[in-house]
Protein backbone atom coordinates (compact mmCIF):
# COMPACT_ATOMS: atom_id res chain seq x y z
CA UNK A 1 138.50 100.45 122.09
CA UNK A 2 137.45 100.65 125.52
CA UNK A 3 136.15 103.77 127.60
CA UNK A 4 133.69 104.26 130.52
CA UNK A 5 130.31 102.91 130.32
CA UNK A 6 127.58 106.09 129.51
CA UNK A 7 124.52 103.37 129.54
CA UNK A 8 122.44 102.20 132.64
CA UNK A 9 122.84 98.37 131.50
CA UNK A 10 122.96 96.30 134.23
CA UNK A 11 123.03 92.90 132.84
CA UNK A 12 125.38 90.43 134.38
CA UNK A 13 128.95 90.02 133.92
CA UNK A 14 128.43 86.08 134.47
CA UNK A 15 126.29 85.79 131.76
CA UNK A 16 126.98 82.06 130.46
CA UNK A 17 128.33 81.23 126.87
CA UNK A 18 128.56 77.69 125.77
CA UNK A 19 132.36 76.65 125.87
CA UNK A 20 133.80 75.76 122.32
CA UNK A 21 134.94 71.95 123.04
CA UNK A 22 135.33 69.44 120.21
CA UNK A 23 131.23 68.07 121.66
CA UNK A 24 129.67 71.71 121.59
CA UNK A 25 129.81 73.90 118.77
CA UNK A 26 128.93 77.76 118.77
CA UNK A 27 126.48 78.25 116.25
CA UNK A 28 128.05 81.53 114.17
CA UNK A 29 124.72 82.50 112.26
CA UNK A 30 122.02 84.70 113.49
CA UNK A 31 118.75 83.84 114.05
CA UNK A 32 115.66 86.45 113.03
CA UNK A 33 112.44 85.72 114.66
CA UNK A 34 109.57 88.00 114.59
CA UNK A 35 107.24 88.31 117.07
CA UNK A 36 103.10 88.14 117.02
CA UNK A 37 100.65 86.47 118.69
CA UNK A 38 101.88 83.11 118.75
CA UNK A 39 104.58 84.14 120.64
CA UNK A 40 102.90 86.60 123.34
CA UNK A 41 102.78 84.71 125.98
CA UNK A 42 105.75 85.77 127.93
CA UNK A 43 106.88 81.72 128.79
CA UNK A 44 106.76 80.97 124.92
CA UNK A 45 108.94 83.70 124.00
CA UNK A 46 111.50 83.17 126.85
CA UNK A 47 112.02 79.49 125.43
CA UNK A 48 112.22 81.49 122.01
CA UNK A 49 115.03 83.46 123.59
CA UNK A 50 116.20 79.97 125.28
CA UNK A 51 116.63 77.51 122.14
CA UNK A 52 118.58 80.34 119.82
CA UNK A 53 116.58 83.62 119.19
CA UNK A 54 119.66 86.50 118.72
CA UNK A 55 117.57 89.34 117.22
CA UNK A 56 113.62 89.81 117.27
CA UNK A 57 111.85 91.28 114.40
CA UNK A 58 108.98 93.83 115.35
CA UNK A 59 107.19 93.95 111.90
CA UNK A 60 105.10 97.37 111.78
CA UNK A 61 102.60 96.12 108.77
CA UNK A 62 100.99 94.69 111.95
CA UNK A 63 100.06 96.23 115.74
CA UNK A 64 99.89 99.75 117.35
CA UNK A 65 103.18 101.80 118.15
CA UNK A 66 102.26 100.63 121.70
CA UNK A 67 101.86 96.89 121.64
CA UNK A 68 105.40 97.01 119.93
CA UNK A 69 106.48 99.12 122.43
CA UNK A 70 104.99 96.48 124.89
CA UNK A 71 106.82 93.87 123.05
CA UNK A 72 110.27 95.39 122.82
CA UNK A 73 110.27 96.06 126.97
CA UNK A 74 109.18 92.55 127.64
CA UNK A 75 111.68 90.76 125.20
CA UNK A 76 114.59 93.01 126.56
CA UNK A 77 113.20 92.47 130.77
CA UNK A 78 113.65 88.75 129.58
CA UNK A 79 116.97 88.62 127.88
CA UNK A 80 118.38 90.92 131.27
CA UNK A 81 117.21 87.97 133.35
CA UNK A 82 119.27 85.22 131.00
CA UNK A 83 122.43 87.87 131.19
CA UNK A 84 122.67 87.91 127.22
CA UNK A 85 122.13 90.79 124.90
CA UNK A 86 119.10 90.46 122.08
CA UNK A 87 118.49 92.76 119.52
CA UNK A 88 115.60 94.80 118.32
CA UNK A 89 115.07 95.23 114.24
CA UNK A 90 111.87 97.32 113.28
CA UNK A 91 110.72 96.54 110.02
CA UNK A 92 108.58 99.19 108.42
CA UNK A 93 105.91 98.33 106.63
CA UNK A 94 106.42 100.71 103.18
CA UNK A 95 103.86 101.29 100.36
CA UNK A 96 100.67 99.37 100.53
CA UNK A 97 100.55 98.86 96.57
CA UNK A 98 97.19 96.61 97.47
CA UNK A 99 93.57 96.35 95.76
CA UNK A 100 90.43 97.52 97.65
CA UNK A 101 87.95 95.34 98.63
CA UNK A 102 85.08 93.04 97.30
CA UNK A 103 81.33 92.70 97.82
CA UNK A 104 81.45 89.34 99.14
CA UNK A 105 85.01 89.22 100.12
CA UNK A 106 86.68 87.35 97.37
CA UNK A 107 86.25 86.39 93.11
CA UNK A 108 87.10 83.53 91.62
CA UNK A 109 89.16 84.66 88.10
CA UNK A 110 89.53 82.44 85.09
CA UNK A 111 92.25 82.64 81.99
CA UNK A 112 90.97 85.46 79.00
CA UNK A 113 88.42 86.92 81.63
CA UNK A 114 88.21 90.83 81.73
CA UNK A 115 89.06 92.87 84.67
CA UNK A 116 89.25 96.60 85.68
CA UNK A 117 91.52 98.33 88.10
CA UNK A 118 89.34 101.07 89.42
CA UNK A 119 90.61 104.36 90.96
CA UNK A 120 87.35 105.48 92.16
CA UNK A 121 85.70 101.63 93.05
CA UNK A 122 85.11 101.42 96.73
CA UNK A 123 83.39 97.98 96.51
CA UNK A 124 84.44 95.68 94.06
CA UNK A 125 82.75 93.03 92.00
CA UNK A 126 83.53 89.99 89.37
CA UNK A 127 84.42 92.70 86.82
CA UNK A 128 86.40 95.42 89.03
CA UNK A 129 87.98 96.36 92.11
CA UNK A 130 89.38 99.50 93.76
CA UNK A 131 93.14 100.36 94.62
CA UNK A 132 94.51 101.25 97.83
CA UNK A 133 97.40 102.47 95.22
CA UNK A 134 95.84 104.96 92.80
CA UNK A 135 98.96 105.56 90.81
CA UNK A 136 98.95 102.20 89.30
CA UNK A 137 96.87 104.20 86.62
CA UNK A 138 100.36 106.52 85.98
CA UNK A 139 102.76 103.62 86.40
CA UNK A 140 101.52 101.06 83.40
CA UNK A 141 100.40 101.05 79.77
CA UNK A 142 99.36 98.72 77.28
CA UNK A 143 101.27 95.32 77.31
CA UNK A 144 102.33 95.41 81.26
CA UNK A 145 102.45 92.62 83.02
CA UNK A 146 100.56 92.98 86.37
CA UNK A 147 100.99 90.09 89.50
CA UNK A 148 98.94 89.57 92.23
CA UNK A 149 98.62 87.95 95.36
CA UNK A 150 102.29 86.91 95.50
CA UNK A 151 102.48 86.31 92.19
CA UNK A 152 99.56 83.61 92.08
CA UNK A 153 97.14 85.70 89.59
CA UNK A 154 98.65 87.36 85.94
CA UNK A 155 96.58 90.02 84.40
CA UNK A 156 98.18 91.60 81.17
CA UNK A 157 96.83 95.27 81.22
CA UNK A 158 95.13 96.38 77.74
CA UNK A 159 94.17 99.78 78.00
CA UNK A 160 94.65 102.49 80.33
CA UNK A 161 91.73 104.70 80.37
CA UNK A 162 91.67 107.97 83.22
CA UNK A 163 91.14 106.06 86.70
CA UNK A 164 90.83 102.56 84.82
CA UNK A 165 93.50 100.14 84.09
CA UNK A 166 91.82 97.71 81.65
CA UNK A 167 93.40 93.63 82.12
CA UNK A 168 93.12 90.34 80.90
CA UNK A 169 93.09 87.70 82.83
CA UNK A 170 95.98 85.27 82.12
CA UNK A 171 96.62 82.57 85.53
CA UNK A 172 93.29 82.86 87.14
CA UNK A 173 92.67 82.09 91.14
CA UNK A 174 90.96 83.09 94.00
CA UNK A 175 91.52 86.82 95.10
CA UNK A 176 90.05 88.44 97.80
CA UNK A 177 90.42 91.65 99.52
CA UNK A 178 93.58 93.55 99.84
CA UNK A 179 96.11 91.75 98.28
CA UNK A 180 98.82 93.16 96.75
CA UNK A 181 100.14 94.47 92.94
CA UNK A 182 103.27 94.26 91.64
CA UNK A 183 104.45 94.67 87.97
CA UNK A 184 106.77 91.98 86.50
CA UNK A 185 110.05 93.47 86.18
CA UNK A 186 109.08 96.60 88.43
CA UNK A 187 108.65 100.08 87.71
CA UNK A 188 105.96 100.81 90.02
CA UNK A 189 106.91 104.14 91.55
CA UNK A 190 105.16 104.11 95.24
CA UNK A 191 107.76 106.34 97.47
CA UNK A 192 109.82 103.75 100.34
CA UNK A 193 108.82 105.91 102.97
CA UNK A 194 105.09 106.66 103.58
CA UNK A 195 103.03 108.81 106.13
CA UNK A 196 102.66 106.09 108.45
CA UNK A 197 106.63 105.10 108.16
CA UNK A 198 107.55 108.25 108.70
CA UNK A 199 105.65 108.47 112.39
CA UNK A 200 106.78 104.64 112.78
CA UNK A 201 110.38 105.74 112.40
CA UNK A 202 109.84 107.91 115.61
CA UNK A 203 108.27 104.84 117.11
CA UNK A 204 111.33 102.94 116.64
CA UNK A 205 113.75 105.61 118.19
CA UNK A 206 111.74 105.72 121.35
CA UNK A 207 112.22 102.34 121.79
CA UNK A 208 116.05 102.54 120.78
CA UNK A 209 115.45 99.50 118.14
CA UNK A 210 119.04 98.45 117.23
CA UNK A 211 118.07 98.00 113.40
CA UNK A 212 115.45 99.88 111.19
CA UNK A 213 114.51 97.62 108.06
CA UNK A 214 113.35 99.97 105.55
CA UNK A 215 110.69 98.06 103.21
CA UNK A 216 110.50 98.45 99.27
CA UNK A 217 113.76 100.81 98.64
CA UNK A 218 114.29 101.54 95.39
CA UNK A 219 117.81 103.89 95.05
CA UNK A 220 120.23 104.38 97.75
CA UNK A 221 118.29 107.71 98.88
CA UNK A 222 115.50 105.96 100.14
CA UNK A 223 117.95 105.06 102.81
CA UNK A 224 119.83 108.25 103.12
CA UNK A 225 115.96 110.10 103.60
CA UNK A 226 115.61 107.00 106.35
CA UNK A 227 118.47 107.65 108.38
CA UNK A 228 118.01 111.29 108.32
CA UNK A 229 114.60 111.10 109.57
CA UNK A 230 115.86 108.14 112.66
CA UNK A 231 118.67 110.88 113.50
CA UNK A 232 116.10 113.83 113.71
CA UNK A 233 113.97 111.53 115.86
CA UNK A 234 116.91 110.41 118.32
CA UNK A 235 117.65 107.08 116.76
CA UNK A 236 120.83 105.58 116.49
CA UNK A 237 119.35 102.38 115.01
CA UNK A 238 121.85 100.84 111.91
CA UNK A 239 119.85 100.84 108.52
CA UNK A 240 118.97 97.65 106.63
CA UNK A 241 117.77 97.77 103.04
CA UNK A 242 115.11 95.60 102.11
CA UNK A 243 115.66 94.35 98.13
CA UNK A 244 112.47 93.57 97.01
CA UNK A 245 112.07 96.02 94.37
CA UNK A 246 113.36 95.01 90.90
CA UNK A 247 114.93 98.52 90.94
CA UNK A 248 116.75 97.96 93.94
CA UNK A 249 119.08 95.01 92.37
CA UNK A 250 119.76 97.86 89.44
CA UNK A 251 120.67 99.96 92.55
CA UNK A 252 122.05 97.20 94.53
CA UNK A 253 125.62 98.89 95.12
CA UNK A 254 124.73 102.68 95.60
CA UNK A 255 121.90 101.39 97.95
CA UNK A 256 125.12 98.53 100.12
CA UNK A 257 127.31 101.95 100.06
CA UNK A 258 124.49 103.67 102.37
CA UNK A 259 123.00 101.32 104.33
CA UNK A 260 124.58 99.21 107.00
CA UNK A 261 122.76 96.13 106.43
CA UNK A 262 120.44 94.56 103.42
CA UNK A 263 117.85 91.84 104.13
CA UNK A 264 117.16 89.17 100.73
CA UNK A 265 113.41 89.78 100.93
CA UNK A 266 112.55 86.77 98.26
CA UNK A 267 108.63 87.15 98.38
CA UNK A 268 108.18 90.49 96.88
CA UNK A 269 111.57 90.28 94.96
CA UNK A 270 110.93 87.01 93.50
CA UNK A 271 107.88 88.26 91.86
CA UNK A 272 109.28 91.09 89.96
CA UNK A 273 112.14 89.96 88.96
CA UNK A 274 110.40 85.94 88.43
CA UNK A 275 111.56 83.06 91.00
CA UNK A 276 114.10 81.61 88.87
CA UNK A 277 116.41 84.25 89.26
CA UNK A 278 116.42 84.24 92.87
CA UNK A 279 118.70 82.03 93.87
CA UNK A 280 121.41 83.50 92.01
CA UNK A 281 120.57 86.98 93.09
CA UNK A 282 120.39 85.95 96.63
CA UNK A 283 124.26 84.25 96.49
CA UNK A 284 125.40 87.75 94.57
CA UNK A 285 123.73 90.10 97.34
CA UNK A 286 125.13 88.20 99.52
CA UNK A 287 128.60 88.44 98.46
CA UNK A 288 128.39 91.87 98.22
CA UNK A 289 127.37 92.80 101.20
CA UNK A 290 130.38 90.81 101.94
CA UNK A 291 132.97 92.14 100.10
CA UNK A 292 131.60 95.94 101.46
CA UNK A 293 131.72 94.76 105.30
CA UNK A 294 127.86 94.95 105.63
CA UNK A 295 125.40 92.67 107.36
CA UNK A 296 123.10 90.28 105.22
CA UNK A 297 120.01 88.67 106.26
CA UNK A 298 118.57 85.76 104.37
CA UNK A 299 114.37 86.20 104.71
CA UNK A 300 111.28 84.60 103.07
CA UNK A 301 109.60 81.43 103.51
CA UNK A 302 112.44 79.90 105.28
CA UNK A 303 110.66 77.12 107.20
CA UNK A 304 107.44 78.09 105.85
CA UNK A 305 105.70 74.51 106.62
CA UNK A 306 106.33 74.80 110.30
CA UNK A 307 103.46 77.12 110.40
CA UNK A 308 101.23 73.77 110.58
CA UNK A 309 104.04 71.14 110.95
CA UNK A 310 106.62 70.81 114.07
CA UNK A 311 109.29 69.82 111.14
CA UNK A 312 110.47 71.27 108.00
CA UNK A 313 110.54 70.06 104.92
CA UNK A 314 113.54 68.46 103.18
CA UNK A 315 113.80 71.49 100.93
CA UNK A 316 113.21 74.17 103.44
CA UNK A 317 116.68 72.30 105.44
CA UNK A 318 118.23 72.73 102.50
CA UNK A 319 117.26 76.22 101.51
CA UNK A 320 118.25 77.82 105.33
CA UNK A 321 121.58 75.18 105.26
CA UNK A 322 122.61 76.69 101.24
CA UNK A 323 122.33 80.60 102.30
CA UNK A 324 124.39 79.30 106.03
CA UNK A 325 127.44 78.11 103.36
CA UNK A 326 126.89 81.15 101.29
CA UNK A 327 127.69 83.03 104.28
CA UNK A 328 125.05 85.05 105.23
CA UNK A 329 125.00 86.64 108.41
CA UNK A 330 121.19 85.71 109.36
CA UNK A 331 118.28 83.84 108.50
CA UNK A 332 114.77 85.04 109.25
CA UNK A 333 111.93 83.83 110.35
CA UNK A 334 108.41 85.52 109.69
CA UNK A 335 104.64 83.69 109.99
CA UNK A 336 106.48 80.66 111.49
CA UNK A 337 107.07 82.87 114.65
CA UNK A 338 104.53 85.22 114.58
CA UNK A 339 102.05 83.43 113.78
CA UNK A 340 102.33 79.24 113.78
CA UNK A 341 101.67 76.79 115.65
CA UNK A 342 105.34 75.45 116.46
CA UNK A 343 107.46 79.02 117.16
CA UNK A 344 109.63 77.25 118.98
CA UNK A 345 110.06 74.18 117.48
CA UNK A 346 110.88 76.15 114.25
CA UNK A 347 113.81 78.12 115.67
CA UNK A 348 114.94 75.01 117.20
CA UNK A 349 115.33 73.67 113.46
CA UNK A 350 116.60 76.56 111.90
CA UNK A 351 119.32 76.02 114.74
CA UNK A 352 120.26 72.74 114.77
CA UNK A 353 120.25 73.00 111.05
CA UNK A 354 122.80 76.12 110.87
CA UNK A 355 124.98 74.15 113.04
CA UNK A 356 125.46 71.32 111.02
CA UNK A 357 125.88 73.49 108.08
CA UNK A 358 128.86 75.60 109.63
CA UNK A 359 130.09 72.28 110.09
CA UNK A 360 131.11 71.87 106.28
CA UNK A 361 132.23 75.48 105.92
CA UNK A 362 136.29 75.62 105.09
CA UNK A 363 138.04 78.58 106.71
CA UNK A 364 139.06 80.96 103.94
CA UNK A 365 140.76 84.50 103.22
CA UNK A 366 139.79 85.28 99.87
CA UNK A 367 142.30 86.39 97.30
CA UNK A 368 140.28 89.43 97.04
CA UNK A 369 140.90 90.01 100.50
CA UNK A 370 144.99 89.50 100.47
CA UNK A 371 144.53 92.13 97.64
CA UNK A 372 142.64 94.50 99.51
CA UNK A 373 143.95 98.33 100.50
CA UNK A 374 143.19 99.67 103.81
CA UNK A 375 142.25 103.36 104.47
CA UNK A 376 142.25 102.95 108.00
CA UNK A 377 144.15 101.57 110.50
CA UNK A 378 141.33 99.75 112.54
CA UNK A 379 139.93 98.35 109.26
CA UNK A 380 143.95 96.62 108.79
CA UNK A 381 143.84 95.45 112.66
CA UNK A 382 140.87 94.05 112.15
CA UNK A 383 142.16 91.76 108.43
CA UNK A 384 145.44 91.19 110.18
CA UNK A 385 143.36 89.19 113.19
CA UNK A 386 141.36 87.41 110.67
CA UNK A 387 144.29 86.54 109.13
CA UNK A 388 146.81 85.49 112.26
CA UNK A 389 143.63 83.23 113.52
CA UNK A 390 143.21 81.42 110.09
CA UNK A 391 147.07 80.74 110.50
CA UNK A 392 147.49 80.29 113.86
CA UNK A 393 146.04 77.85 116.17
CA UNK A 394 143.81 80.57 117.61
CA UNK A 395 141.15 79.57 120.13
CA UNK A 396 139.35 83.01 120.21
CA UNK A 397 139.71 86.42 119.86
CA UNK A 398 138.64 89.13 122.21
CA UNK A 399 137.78 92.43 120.43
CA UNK A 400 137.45 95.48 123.22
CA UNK A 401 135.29 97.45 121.10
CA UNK A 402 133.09 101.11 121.56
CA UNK A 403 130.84 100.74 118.14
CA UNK A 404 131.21 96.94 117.52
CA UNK A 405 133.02 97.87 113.62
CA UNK A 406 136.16 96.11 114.48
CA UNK A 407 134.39 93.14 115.24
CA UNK A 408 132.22 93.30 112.44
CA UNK A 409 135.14 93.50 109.91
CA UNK A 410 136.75 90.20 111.65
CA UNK A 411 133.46 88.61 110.97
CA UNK A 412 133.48 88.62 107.47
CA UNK A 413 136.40 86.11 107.53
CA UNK A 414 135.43 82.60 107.62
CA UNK A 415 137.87 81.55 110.64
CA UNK A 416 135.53 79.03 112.15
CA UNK A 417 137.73 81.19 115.80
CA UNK A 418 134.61 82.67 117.57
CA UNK A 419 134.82 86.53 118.11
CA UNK A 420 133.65 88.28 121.31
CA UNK A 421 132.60 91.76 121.21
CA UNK A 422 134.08 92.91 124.66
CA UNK A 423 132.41 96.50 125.02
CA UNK A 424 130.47 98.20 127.90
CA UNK A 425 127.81 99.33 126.02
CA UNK A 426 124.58 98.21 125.78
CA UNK A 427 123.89 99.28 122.28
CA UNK A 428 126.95 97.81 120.72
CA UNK A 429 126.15 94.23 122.64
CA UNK A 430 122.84 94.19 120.88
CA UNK A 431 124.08 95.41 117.58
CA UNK A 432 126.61 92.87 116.86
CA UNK A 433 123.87 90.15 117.87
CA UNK A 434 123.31 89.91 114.26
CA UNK A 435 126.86 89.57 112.99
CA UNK A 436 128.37 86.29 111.98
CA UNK A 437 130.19 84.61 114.85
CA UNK A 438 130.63 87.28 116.74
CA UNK A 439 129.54 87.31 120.43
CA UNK A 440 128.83 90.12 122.68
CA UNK A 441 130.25 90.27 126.04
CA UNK A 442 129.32 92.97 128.64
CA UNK A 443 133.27 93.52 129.66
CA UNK A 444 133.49 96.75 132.12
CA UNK A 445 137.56 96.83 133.38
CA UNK A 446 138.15 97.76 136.38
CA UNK A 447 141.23 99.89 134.67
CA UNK A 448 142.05 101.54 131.82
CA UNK A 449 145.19 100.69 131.94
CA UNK A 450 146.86 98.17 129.10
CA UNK A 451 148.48 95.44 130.89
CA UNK A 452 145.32 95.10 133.28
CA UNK A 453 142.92 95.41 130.69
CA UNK A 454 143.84 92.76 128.59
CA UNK A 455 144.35 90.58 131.47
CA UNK A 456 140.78 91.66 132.77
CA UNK A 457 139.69 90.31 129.24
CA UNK A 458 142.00 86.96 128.86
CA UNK A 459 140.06 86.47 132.63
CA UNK A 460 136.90 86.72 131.61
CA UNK A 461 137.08 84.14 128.48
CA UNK A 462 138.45 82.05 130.56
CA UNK A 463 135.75 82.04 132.97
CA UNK A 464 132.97 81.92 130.57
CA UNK A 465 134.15 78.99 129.31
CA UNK A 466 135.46 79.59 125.85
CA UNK A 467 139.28 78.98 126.77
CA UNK A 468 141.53 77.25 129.04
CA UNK A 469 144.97 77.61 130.05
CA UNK A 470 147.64 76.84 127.11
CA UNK A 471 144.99 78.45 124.61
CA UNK A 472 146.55 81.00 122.30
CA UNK A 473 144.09 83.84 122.49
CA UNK A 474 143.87 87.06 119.93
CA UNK A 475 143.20 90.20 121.37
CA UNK A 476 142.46 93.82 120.09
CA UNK A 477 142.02 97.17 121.45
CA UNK A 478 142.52 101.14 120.56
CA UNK A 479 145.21 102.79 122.11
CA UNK A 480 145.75 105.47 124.42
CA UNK A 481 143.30 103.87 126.42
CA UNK A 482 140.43 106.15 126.80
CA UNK A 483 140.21 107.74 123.56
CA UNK A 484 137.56 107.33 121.39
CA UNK A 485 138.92 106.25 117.74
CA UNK A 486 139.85 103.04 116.55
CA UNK A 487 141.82 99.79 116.92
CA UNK A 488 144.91 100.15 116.79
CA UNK A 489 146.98 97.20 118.61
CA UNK A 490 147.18 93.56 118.12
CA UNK A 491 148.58 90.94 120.98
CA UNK A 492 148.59 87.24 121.22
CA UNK A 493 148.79 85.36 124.21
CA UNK A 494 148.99 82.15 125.84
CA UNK A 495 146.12 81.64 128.72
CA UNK A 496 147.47 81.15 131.98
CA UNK A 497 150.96 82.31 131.29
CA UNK A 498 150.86 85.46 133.32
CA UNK A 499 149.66 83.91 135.87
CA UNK A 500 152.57 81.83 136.12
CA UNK A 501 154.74 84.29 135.54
């Protein structure tokens, strides 16, 4: 529901949205892009923010608390100037499970050669190398499996001696300094949170990031310890739970009961758990998340090729078009942004792809769904809208919202009937940026009460283009005005009727 503004927003009312006629087509999934140095140029990014960006990625493996800092201020001064709302996700960086470095840089491995994982090696050679991760002596025995490099080199350890981790080659390669470790089917047991999260954490609630990614969870209090630690430092960023960690699919509901959001974080996942079994995990996260009214973002390797090409490959349109009909809420994009050559030619494909993918998506209200209790009354509001617009020939529905939830609830329908967010505040406009076909609207009434508000609301659709008089329009809002609490009330009306009478 609606009350007074308590933020210093000033972006502006006639901030455009792109009418929903049978020739242009609101594209309901989110775009991820992260941001680096191929996008630092302030003109690139802006035509980042132009062609489709909703929510920038700030990935803290990389950069100083201040050039982030830099980068958040500059992508939010830019997104006032278009009059649209784009959110800020801070993705921690997590345990650096990583070997030390070599001599000469890099060794070239071959199948049955030896190798040593030393504790105590600070330069390493053809036969050794030191660990950025000294526990990996405590975390494997005889017959482990051990993957490096994403999963390019496989060493099967023999022996386990004090500080030494005796291996056998078995897929040789090139590997050079730094790369990482993980162990086929997990187990590793590197604490989510490090030293350096911990002070990036305050980072990210000085700069009042919308989401905080945490990297490499492994049990639903890796989150809890997360959020605690964002509260402490002033944040009221929304959690998202990386699964990359074969322990986190074992944890997978606990972990969706905590957090508020997961990210499918297929590099790392895919080679614990082997990249076969990816694609079926990524369709069952995604579900879930689902089914519990979280957020899910699709990440990895999504257009991957347009780091050196201006086009994707045939497989990489499929792979961001198959998680779009699986009904995630966002796809990501990493190196392709950060650091390609084509940044904006790759978000321009991930759009125009999602598009044409939404296209062959078949409204739906689950059987699951029809079944479903309700505990709360805003929850109910929210199914009953989802419902009445699947039903009815429902142009769009206006939800006047404080925290964004009843909005987000609406989204997990398919309905194909768009969903604007009408709230005045700032942090709720950038929040739902990443929820599926839901648009924020900066809506500040000049009443609070009922009859004009929801005329105030029907007015400003109208003029942003997304209906026209005869539309049947849903709307929803908490009553008594004013009161913070939920939605409570559900009214449908015909554009242009009050006007007439």
């Amino acid at each position: 529901m609606i009350k007074g503004a308590r933020d210093s927003d000033t972006i502006s009312r006639a901030s455009p949205l792109l009418p929903t006629t049978e020739k242009t087509m609101l594209r309901r999934t989110k775009i991820v892009a992260t941001l680096g140095p191929a996008c630092s140029d302030p003109k690139i990014l802006d035509k980042m923010l132009e062609v489709g960006v909703d929510v920038v990625r700030l990935n803290f493996s990389h950069g100083t608390a201040e050039e982030h800092q830099q980068r958040c201020e500059l992508v939010r001064s830019l997104a006032k100037t278009r009059g649209r709302a784009v959110g800020v996700l801070v993705d921690l960086q997590g345990p650096k499970i990583r070997i030390g470095k070599f001599k000469d840089g890099k060794i070239t491995l071959k199948p049955g050669d030896p190798f040593v994982f030393d504790a105590t090696c600070t330069q390493g050679d053809q036969t050794r190398v030191g660990l950025d991760y000294p526990e990996l002596v405590r975390d494997v025995a005889r017959g482990a499996t051990l993957l490096l490099d994403d999963g390019r080199i496989e060493m099967w350890v023999e022996e386990v001696k004090g500080d030494e981790v005796f291996c056998k080659v078995v897929q040789g390669g090139v590997l050079s300094n730094n790369k990482g470790i993980n162990r086929k089917g997990g187990g590793l047991s590197a604490a989510a949170l490090t030293e350096k999260d911990i002070e990036d954490i305050k980072t990210a609630a000085l700069i009042k990031a919308d989401y905080l990614a945490v990297s490499f969870p492994r049990s639903a209090a890796d989150i809890v310890q997360a959020r605690e630690l964002l509260h402490a430092a002033g944040g009221r960023a929304w959690i998202v739970a990386k699964i990359e960690r074969a322990e986190a699919i074992e944890a997978l509901d606990e972990i969706l009961d905590v957090s508020d959001a997961i990210m499918v974080a297929r590099g790392d996942l895919g080679v614990e758990v082997g990249d076969a079994a990816v694609p079926a995990l990524q369709k069952r996260m995604t579900r879930m998340a689902r089914e519990k009214n979280k957020v899910v973002i699709t990440a990895t390797q999504m257009m991957e090729s347009m780091i050196e090409s201006p086009i994707p490959t045939r497989a990489e349109v499929s792979d961001v078009a198959n998680a779009v009909l699986d009904g995630t809420d966002a796809v990501m994009l990493s190196a392709e942004t950060a650091a390609g050559k084509y940044p904006v030619e790759a978000i321009s494909a991930m759009n125009r792809v999602c598009l044409e993918a939404e296209k062959e998506i078949e409204p739906a209200f689950s059987k699951g769904m029809l079944d479903h209790g309700f505990l709360r009354v805003d929850e109910a509001i929210a199914m009953s809208a989802a419902f009445t617009a699947l039903n009815l020939n429902i142009k769009a529905i206006a939800a006047m919202t404080q925290s964004g939830s009843t909005a987000l609830w609406m989204s997990r329908i398919s309905t194909h009937v768009p969903i604007y967010a009408l709230t005045p505040e700032v942090e709720t406009r950038r929040k739902v940026t990443l929820f599926r076909g839901v648009y924020p609207v900066n809506f500040r009434p000049s009443s609070h009460e009922r009859d004009q508000l929801l005329a105030e609301a029907e007015d400003e659709l109208r003029r942003r283009g997304a209906v026209r008089n005869g539309d049947l329009i849903l709307l929803t809002i908490g009553e008594p005005i004013g009161k913070p609490g939920g939605t409570n009330t559900l009214k449908i009306v015909r554009v242009g009727e009050r006007k007439k009478a």
